[in-house]
PDB file of N, CA and C in Angstrom:
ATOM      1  N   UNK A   1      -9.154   2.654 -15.924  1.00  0.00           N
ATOM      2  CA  UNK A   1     -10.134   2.607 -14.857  1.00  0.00           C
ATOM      3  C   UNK A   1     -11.481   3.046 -15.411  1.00  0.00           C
ATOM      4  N   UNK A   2     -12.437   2.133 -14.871  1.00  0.00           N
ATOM      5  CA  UNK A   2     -13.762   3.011 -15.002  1.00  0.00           C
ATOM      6  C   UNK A   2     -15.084   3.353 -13.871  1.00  0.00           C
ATOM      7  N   UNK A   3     -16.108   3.701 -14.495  1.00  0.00           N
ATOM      8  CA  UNK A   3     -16.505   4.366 -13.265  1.00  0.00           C
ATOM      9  C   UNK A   3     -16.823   3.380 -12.128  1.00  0.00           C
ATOM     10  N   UNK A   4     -17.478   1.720 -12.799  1.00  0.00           N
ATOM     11  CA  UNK A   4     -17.316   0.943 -11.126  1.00  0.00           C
ATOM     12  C   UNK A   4     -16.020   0.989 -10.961  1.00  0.00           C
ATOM     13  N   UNK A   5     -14.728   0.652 -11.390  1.00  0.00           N
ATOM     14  CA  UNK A   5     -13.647   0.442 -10.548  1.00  0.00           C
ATOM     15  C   UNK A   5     -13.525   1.670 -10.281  1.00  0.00           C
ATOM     16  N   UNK A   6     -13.912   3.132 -10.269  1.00  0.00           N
ATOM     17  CA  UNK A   6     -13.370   4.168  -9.326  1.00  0.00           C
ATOM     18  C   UNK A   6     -14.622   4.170  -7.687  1.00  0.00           C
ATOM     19  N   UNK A   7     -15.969   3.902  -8.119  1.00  0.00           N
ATOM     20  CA  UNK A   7     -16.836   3.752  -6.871  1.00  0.00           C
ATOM     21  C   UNK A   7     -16.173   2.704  -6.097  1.00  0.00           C
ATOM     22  N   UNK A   8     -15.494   1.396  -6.384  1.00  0.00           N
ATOM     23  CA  UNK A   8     -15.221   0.756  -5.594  1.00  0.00           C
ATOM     24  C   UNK A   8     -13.859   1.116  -4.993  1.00  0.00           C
ATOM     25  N   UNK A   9     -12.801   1.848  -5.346  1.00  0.00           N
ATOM     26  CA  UNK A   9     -11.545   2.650  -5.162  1.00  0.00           C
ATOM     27  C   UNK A   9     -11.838   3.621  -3.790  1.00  0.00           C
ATOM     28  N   UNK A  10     -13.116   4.198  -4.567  1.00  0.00           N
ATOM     29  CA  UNK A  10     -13.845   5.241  -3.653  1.00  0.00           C
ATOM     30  C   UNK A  10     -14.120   4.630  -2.243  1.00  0.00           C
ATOM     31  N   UNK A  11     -14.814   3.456  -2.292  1.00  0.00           N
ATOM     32  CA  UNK A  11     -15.352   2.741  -1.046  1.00  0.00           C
ATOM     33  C   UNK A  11     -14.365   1.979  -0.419  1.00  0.00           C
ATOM     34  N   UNK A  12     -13.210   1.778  -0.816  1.00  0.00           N
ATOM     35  CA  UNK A  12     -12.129   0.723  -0.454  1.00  0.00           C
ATOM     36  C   UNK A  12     -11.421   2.103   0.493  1.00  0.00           C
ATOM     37  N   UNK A  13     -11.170   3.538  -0.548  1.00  0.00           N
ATOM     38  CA  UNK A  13      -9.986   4.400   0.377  1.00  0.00           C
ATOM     39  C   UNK A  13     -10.662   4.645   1.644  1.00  0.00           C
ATOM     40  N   UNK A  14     -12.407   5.234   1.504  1.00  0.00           N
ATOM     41  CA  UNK A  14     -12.475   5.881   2.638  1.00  0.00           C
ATOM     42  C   UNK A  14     -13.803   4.751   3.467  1.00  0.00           C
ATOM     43  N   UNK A  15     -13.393   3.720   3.208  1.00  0.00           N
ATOM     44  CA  UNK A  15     -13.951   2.730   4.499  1.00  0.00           C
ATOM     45  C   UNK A  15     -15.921   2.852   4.536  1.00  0.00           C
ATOM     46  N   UNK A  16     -16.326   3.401   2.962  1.00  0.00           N
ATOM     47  CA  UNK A  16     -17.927   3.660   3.662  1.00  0.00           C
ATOM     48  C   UNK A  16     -18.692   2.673   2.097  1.00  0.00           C
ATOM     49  N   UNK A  17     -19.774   2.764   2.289  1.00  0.00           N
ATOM     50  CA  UNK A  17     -20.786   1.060   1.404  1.00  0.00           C
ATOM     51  C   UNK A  17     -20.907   1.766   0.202  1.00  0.00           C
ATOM     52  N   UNK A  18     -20.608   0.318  -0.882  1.00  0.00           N
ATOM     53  CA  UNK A  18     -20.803   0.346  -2.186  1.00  0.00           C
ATOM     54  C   UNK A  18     -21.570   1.248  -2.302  1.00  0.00           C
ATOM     55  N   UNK A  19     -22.841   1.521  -2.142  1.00  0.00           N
ATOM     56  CA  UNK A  19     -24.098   2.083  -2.446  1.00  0.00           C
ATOM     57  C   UNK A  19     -23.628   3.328  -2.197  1.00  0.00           C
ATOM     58  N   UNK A  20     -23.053   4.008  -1.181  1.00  0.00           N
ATOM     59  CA  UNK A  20     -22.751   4.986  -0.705  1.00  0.00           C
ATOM     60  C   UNK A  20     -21.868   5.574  -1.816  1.00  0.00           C
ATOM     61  N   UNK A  21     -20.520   5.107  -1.883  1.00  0.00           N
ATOM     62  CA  UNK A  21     -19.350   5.712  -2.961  1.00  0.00           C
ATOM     63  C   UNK A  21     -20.411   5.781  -4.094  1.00  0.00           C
ATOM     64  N   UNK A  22     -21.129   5.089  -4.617  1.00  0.00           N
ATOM     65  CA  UNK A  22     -21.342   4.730  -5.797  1.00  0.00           C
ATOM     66  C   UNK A  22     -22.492   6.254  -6.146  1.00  0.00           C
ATOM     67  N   UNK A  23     -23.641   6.577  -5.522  1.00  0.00           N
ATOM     68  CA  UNK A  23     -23.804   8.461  -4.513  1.00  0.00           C
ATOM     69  C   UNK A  23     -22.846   9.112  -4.941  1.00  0.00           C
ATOM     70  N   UNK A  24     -21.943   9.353  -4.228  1.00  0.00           N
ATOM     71  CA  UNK A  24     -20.580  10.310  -4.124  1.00  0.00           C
ATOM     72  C   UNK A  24     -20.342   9.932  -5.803  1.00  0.00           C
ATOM     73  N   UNK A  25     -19.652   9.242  -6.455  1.00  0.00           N
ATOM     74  CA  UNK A  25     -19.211   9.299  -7.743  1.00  0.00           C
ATOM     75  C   UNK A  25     -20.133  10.107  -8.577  1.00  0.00           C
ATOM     76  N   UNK A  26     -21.311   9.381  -8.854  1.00  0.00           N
ATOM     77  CA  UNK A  26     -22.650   9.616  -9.153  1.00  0.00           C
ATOM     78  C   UNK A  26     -22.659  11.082  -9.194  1.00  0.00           C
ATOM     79  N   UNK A  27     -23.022  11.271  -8.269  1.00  0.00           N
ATOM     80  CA  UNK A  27     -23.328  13.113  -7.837  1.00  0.00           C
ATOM     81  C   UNK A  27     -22.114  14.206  -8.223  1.00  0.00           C
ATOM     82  N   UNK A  28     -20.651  13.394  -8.729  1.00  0.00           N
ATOM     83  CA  UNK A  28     -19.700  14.136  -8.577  1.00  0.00           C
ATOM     84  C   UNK A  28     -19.684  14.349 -10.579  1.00  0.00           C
ATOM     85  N   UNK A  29     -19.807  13.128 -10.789  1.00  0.00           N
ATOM     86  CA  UNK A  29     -20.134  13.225 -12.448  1.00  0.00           C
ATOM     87  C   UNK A  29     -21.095  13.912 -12.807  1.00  0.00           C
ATOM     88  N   UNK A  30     -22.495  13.965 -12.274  1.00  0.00           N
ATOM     89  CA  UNK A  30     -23.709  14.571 -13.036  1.00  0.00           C
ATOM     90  C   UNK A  30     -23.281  16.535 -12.663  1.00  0.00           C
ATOM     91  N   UNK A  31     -22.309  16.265 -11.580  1.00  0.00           N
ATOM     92  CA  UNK A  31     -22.534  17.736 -11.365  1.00  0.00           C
ATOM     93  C   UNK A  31     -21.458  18.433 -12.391  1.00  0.00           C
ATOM     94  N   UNK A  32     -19.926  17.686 -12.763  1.00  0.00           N
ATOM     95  CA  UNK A  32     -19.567  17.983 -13.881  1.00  0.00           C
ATOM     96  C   UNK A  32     -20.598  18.356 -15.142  1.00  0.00           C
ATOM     97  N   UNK A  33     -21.445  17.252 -15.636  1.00  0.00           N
ATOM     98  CA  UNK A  33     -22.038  17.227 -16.743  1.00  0.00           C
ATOM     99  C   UNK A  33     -22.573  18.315 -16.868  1.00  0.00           C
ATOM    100  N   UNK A  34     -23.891  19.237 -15.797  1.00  0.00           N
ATOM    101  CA  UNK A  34     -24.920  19.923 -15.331  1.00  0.00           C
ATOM    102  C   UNK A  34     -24.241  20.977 -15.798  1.00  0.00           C
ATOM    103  N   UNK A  35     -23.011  21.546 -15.342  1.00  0.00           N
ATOM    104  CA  UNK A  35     -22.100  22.699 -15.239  1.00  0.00           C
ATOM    105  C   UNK A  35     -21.663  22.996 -17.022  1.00  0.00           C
ATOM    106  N   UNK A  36     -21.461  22.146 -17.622  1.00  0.00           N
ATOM    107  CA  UNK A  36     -21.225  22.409 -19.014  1.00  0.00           C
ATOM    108  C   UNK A  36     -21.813  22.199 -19.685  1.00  0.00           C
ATOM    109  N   UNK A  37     -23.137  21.704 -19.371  1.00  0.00           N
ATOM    110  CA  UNK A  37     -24.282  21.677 -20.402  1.00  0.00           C
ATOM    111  C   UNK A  37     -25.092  22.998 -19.710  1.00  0.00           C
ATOM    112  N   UNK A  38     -24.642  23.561 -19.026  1.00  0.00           N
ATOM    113  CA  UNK A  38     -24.888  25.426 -18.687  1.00  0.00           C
ATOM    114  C   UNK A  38     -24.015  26.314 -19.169  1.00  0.00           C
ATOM    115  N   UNK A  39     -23.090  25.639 -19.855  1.00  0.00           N
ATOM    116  CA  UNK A  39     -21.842  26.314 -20.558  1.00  0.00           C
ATOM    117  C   UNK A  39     -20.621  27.151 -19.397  1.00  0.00           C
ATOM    118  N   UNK A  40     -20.780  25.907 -18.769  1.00  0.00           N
ATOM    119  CA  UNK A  40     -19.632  26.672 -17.231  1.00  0.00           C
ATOM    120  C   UNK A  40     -18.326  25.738 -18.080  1.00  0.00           C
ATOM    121  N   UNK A  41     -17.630  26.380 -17.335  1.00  0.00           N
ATOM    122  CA  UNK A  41     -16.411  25.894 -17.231  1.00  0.00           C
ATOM    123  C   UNK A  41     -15.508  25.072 -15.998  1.00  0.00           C
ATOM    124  N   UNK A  42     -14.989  23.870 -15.554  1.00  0.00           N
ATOM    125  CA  UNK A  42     -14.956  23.346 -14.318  1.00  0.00           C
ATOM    126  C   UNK A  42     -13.605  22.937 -14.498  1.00  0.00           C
ATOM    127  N   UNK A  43     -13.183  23.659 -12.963  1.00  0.00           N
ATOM    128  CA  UNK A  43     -11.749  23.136 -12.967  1.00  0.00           C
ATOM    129  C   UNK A  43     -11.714  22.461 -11.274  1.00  0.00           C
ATOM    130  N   UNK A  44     -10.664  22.026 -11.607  1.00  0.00           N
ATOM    131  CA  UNK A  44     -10.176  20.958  -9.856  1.00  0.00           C
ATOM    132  C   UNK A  44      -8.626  20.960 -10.030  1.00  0.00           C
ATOM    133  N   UNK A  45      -8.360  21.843  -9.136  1.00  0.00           N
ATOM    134  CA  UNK A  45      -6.591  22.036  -9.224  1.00  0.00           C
ATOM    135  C   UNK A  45      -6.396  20.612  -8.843  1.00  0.00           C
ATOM    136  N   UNK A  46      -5.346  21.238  -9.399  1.00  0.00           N
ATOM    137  CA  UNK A  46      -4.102  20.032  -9.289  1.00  0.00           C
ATOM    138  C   UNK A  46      -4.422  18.813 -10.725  1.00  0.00           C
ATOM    139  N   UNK A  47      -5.306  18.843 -10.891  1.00  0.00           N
ATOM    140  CA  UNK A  47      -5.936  17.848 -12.099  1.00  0.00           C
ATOM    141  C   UNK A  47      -6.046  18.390 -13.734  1.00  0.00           C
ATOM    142  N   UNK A  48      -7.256  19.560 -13.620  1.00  0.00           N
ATOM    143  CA  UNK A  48      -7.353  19.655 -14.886  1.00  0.00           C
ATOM    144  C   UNK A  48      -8.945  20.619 -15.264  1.00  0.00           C
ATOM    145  N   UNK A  49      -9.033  20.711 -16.306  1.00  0.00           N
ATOM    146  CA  UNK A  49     -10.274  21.897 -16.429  1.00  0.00           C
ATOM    147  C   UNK A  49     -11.137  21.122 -17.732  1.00  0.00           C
ATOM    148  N   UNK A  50     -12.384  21.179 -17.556  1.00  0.00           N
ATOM    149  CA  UNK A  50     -12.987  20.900 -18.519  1.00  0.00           C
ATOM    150  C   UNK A  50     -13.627  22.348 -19.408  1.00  0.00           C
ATOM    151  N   UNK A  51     -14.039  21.996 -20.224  1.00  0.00           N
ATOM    152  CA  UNK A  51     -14.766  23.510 -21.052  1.00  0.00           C
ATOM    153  C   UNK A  51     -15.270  22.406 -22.377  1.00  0.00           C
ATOM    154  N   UNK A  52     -16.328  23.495 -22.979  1.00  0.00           N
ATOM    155  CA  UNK A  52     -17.303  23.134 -23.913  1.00  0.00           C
ATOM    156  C   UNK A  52     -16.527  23.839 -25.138  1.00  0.00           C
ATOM    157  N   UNK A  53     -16.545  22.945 -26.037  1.00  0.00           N
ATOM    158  CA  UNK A  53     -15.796  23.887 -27.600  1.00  0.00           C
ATOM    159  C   UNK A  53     -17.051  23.644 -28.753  1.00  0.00           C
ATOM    160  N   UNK A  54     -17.111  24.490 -29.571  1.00  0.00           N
ATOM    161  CA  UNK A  54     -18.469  24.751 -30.160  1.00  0.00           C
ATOM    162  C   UNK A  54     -17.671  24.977 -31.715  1.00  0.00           C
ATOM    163  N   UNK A  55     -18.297  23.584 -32.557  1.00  0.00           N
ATOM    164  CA  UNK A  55     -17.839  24.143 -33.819  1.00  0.00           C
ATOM    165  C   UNK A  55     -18.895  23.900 -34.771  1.00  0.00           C
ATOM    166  N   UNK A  56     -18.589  24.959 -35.554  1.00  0.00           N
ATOM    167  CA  UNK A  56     -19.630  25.357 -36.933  1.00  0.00           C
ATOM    168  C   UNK A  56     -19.724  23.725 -37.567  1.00  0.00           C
ATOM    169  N   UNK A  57     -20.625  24.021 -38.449  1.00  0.00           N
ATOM    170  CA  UNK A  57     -20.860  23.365 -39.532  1.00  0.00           C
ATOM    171  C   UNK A  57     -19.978  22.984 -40.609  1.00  0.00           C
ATOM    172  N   UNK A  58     -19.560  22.464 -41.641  1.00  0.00           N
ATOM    173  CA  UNK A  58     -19.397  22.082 -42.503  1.00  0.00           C
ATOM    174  C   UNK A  58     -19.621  21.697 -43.640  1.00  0.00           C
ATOM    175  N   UNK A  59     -18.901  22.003 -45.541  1.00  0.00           N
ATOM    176  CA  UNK A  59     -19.025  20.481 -46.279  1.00  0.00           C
ATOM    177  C   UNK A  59     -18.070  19.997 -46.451  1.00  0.00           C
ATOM    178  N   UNK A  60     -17.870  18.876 -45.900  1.00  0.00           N
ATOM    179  CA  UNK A  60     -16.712  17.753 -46.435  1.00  0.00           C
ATOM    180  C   UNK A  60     -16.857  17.115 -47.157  1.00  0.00           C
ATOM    181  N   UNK A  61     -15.942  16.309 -47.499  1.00  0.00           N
ATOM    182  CA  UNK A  61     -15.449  15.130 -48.298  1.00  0.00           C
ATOM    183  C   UNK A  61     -15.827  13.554 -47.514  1.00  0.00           C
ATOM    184  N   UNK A  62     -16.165  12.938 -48.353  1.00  0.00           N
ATOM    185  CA  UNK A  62     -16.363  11.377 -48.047  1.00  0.00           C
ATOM    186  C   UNK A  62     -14.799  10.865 -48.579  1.00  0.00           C
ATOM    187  N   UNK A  63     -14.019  10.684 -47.336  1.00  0.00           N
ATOM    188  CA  UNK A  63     -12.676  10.127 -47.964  1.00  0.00           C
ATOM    189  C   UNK A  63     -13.009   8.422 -49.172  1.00  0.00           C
ATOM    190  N   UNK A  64     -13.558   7.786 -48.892  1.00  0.00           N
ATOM    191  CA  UNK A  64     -14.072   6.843 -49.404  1.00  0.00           C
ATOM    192  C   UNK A  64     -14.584   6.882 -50.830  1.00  0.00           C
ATOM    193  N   UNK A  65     -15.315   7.685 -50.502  1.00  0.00           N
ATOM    194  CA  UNK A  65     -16.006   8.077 -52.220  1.00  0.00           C
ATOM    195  C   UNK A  65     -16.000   9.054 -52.768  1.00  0.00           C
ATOM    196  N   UNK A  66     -15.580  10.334 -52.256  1.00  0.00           N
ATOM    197  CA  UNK A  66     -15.395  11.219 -52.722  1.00  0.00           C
ATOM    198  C   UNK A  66     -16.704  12.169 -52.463  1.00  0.00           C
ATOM    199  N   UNK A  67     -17.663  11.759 -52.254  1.00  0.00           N
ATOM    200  CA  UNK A  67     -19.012  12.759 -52.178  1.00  0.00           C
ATOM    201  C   UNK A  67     -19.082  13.660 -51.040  1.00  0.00           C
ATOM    202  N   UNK A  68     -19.354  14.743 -51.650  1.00  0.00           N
ATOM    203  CA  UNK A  68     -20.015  15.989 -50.751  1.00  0.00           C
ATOM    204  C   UNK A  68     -20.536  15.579 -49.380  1.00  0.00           C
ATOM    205  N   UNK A  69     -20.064  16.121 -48.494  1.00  0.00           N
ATOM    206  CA  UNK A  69     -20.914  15.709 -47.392  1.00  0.00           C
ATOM    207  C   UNK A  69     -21.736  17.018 -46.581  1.00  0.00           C
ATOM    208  N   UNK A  70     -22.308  17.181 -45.693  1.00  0.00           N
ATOM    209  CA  UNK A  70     -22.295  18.366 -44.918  1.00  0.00           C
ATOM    210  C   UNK A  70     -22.461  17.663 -43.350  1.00  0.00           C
ATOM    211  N   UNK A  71     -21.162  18.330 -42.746  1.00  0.00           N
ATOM    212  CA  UNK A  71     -21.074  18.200 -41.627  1.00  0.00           C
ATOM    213  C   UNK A  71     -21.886  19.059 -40.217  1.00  0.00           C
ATOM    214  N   UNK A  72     -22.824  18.558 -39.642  1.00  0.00           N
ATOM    215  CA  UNK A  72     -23.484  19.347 -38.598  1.00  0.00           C
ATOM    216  C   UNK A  72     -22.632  19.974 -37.421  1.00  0.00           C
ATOM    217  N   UNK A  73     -23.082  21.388 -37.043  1.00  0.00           N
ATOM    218  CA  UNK A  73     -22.263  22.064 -36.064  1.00  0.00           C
ATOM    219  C   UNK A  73     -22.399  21.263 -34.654  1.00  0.00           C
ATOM    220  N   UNK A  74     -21.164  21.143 -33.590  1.00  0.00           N
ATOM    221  CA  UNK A  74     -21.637  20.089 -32.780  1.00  0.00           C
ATOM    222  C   UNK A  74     -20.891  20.949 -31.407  1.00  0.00           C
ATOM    223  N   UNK A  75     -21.222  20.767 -30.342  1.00  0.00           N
ATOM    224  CA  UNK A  75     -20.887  21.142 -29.154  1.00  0.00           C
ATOM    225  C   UNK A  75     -19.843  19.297 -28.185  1.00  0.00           C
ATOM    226  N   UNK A  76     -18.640  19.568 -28.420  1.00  0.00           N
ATOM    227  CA  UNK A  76     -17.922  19.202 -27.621  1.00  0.00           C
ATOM    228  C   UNK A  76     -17.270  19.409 -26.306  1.00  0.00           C
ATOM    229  N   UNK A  77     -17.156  18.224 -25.249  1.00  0.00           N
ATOM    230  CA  UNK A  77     -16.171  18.830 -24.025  1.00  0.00           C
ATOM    231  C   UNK A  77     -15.054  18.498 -24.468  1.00  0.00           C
ATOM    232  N   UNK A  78     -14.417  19.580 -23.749  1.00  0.00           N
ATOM    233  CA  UNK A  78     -12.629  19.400 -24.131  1.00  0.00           C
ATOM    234  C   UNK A  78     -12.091  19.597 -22.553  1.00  0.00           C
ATOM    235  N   UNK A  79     -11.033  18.674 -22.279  1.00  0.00           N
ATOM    236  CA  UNK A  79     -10.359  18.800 -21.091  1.00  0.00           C
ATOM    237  C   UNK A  79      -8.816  18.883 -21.093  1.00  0.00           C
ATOM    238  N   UNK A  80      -8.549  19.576 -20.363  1.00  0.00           N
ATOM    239  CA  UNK A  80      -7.098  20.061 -20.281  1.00  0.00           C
ATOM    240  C   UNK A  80      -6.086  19.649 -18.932  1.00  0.00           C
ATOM    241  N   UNK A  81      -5.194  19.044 -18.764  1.00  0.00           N
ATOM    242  CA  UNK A  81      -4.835  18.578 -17.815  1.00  0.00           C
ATOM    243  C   UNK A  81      -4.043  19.703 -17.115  1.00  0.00           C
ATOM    244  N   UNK A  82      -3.864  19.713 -15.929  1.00  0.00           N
ATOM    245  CA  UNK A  82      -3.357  20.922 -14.582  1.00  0.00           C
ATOM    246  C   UNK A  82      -2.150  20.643 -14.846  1.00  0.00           C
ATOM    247  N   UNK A  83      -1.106  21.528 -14.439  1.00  0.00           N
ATOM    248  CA  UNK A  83       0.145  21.765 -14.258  1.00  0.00           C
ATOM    249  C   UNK A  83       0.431  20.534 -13.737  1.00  0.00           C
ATOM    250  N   UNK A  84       0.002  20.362 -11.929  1.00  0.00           N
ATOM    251  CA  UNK A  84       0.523  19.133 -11.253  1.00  0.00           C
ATOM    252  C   UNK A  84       0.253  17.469 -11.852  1.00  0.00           C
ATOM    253  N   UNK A  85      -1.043  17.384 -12.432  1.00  0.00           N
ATOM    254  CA  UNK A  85      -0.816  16.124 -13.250  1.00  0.00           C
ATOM    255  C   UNK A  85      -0.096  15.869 -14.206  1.00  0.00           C
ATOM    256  N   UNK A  86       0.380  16.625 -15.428  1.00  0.00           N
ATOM    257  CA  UNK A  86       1.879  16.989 -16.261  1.00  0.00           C
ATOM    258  C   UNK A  86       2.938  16.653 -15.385  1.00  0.00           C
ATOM    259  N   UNK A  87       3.308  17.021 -14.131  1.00  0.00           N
ATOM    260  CA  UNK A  87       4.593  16.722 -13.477  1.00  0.00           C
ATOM    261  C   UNK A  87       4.602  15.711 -12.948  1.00  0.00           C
ATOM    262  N   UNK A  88       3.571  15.188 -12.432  1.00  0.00           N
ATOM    263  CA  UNK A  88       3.453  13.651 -12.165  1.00  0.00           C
ATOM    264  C   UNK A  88       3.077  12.740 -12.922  1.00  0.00           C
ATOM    265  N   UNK A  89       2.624  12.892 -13.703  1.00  0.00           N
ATOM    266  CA  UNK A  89       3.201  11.582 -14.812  1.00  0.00           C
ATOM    267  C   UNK A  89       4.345  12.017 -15.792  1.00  0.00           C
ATOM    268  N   UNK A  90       4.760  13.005 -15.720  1.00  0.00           N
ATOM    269  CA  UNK A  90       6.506  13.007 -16.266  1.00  0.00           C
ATOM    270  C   UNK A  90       6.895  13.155 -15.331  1.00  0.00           C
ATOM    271  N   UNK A  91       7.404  12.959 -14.042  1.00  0.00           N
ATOM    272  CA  UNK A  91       8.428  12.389 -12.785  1.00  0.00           C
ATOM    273  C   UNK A  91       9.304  10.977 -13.539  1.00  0.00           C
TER     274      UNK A  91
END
């Protein structure tokens, strides 16, 4: 699924206009984003928790050629799925 097929999911379950769900999705994503680019942490039972993971720098290897590399420190989201989504998709 993606985000039009969830605005239109959105507008199909609860009976209100494209434009409208498409708002509601909208506003429901940026407010995820907002929250961990403040370094929050966001959870929604029953689903799952997002959080920011923060890793150093590096020098690696070029598997390819072998050369030195240096890897830049980078700020990732990481998400973790809830208890109840684990039991429902293993049912």
């Amino acid at each position: 699924m993606n985000k039009s097929e969830l605005i239109r999911k959105v507008s199909e379950e609860n009976n209100i206009p494209l434009e409208e769900a498409t708002v509601v999705v909208g506003t429901f994503i940026d407010s995820i984003k907002d929250s961990l680019s403040e370094g929050d942490r966001v959870e929604i039972r029953g689903f799952g928790s997002f959080k920011i993971k923060t890793y150093g720098g590096y020098t690696g290897r070029n598997p390819k050629t072998g050369e030195m590399v240096t890897v830049d420190p980078k700020i990732l989201p990481f998400f973790r799925a809830g208890k109840e989504l684990k039991e429902f998709l293993n049912k």
